[in-house]
Protein backbone atom coordinates (compact mmCIF):
# COMPACT_ATOMS: atom_id res chain seq x y z
CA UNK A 1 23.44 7.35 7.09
CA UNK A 2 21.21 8.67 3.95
CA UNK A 3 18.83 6.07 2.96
CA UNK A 4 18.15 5.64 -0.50
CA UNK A 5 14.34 6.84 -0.97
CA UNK A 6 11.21 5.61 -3.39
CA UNK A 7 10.42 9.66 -3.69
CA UNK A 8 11.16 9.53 -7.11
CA UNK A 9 12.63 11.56 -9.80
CA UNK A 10 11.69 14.41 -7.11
CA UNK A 11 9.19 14.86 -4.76
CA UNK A 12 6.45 16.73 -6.84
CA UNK A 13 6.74 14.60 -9.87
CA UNK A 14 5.98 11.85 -7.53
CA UNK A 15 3.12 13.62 -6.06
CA UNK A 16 1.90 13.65 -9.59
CA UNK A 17 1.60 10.74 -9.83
CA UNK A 18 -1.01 10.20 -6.94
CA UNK A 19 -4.73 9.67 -8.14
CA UNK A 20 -6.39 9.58 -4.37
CA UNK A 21 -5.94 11.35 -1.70
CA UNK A 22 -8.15 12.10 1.61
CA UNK A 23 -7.92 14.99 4.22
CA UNK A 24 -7.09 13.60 7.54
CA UNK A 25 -7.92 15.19 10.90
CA UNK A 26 -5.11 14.86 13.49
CA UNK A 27 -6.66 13.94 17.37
CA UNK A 28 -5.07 15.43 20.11
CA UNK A 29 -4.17 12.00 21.39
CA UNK A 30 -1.75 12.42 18.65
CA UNK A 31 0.65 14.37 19.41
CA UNK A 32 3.48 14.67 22.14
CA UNK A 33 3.49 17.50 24.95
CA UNK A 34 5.14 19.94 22.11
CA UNK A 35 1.77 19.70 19.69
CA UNK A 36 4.26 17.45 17.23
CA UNK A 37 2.14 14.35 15.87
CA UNK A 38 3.49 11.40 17.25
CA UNK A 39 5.86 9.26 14.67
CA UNK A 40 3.58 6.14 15.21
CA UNK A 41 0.26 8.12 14.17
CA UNK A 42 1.28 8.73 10.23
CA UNK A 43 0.99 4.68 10.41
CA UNK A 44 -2.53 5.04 11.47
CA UNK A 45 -2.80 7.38 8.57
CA UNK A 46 -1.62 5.48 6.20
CA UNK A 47 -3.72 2.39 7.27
CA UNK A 48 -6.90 4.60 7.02
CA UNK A 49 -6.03 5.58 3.36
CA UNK A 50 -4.92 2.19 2.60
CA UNK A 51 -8.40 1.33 3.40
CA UNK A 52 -10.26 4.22 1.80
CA UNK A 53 -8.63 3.43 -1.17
CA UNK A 54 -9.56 0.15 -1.48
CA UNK A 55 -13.17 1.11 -0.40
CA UNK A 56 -12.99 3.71 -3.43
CA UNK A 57 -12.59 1.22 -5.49
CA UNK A 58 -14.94 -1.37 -4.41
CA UNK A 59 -12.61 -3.93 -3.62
CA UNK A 60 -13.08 -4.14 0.12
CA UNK A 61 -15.07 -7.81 -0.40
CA UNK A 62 -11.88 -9.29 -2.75
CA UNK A 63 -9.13 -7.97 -0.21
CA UNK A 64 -10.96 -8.26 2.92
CA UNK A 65 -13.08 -11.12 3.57
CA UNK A 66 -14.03 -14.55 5.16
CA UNK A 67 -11.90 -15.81 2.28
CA UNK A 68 -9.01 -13.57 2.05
CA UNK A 69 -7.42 -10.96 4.04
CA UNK A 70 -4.61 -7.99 3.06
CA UNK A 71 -1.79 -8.12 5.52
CA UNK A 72 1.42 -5.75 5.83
CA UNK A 73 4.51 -7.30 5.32
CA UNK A 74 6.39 -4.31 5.62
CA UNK A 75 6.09 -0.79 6.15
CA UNK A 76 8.37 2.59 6.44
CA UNK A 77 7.53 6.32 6.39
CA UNK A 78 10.12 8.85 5.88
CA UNK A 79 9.65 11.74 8.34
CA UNK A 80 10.49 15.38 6.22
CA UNK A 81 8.97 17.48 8.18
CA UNK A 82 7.32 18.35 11.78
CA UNK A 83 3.69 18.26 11.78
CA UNK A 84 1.63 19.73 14.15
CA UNK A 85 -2.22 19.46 15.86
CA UNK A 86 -3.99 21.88 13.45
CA UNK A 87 -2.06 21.04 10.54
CA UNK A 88 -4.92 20.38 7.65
CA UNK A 89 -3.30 16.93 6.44
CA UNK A 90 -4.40 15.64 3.05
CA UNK A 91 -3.13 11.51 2.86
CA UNK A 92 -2.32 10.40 -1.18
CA UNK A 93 -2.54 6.95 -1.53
CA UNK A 94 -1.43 4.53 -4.78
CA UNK A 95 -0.45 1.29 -6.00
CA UNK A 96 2.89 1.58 -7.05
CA UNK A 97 3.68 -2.15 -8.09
CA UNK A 98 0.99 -5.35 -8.17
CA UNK A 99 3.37 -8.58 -7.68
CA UNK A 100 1.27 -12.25 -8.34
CA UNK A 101 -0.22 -12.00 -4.55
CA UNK A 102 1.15 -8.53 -3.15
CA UNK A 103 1.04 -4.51 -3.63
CA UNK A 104 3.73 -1.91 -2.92
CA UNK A 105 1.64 1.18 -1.89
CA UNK A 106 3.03 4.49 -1.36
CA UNK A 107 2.00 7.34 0.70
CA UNK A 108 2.34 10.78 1.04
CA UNK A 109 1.25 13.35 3.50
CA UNK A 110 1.04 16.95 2.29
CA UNK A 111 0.14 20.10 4.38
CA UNK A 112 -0.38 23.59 2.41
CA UNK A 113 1.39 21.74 -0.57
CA UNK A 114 4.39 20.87 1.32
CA UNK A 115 5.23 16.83 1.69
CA UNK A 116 5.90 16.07 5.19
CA UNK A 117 5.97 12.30 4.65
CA UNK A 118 6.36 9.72 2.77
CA UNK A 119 5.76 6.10 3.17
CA UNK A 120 5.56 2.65 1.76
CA UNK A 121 4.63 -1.00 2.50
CA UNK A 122 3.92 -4.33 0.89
CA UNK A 123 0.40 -5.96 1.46
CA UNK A 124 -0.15 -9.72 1.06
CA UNK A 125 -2.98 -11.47 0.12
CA UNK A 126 -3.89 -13.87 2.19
CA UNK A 127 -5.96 -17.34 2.03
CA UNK A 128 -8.28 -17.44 5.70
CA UNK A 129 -8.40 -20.93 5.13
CA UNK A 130 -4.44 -22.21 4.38
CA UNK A 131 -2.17 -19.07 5.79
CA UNK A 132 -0.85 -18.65 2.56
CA UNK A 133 -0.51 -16.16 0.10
CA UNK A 134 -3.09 -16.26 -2.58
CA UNK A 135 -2.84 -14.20 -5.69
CA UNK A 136 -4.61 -11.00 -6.28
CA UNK A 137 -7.88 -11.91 -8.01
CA UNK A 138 -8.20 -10.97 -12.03
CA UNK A 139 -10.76 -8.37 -11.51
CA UNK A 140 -9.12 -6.67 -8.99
CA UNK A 141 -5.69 -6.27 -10.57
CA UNK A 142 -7.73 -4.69 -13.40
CA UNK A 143 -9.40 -2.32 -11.45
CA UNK A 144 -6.26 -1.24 -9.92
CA UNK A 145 -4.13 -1.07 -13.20
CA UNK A 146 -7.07 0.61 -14.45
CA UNK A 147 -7.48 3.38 -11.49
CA UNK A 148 -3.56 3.66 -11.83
CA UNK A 149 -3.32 3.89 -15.16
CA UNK A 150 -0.94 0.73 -15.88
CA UNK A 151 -3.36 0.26 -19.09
């Protein structure tokens, strides 16, 4: 079964569309007995980008605080391509879509210009106090749109 994918029109137009990206070193703890990095580390990956990101921006204190905290609600990769220990990685990472109090963001792992993966997932903003969703502060849906290049 072919599922439909977010790599859209194709997959270097999409890449274009990344503004941040980050090399990534692969451990040997990640990868199987063949040198293959294991299909649970590119979630790892994309959790340390998600965070970098966020960091580059100087949001880390509206998404991640005593007050409020970014969960994942969902999250996917497509697998294109085998990649290996030494493989130089470099992680892109975007906000594709900013709902009232969640993100899509999008991934994509490239080595030697080739996409290997792609993923996506929807973070949640999250009230420490009630449980509940909360919605993205002002400021930091501008900075976002901004970095993005929604404005």
């Amino acid at each position: 079964m072919k599922k439909t994918t977010f790599v859209q029109p194709d997959p270097q137009s999409w890449l274009d569309t990344f503004h941040f990206s980050i090399p990534i070193k692969i451990r040997y703890c990640e990868t199987d007995m063949l040198g293959h990095v294991n299909n649970v580390s590119y979630f790892m990956y994309y959790e340390q980008g998600r965070i970098e990101y966020f960091e580059n921006l100087g949001l880390t204190e509206e998404l991640f605080s005593e007050k409020a905290v970014s969960v994942v609600a969902d999250l996917e990769c497509q697998y294109m391509a085998q990649m290996y220990l030494k493989d130089p990685l470099m992680l892109h990472v975007k906000v594709a879509e900013m709902g009232r109090s969640s993100m899509d963001v999008q991934y994509a792992i490239v080595v030697n210009g080739q996409l290997k993966a792609a993923g996506r997932g929807t973070i949640v903003l999250i009230d420490t106090k009630s449980g509940k969703s909360m919605p993205i502060p002002d400021e930091a849906r501008k900075i976002i749109s901004t970095f993005e290049g929604w404005e």
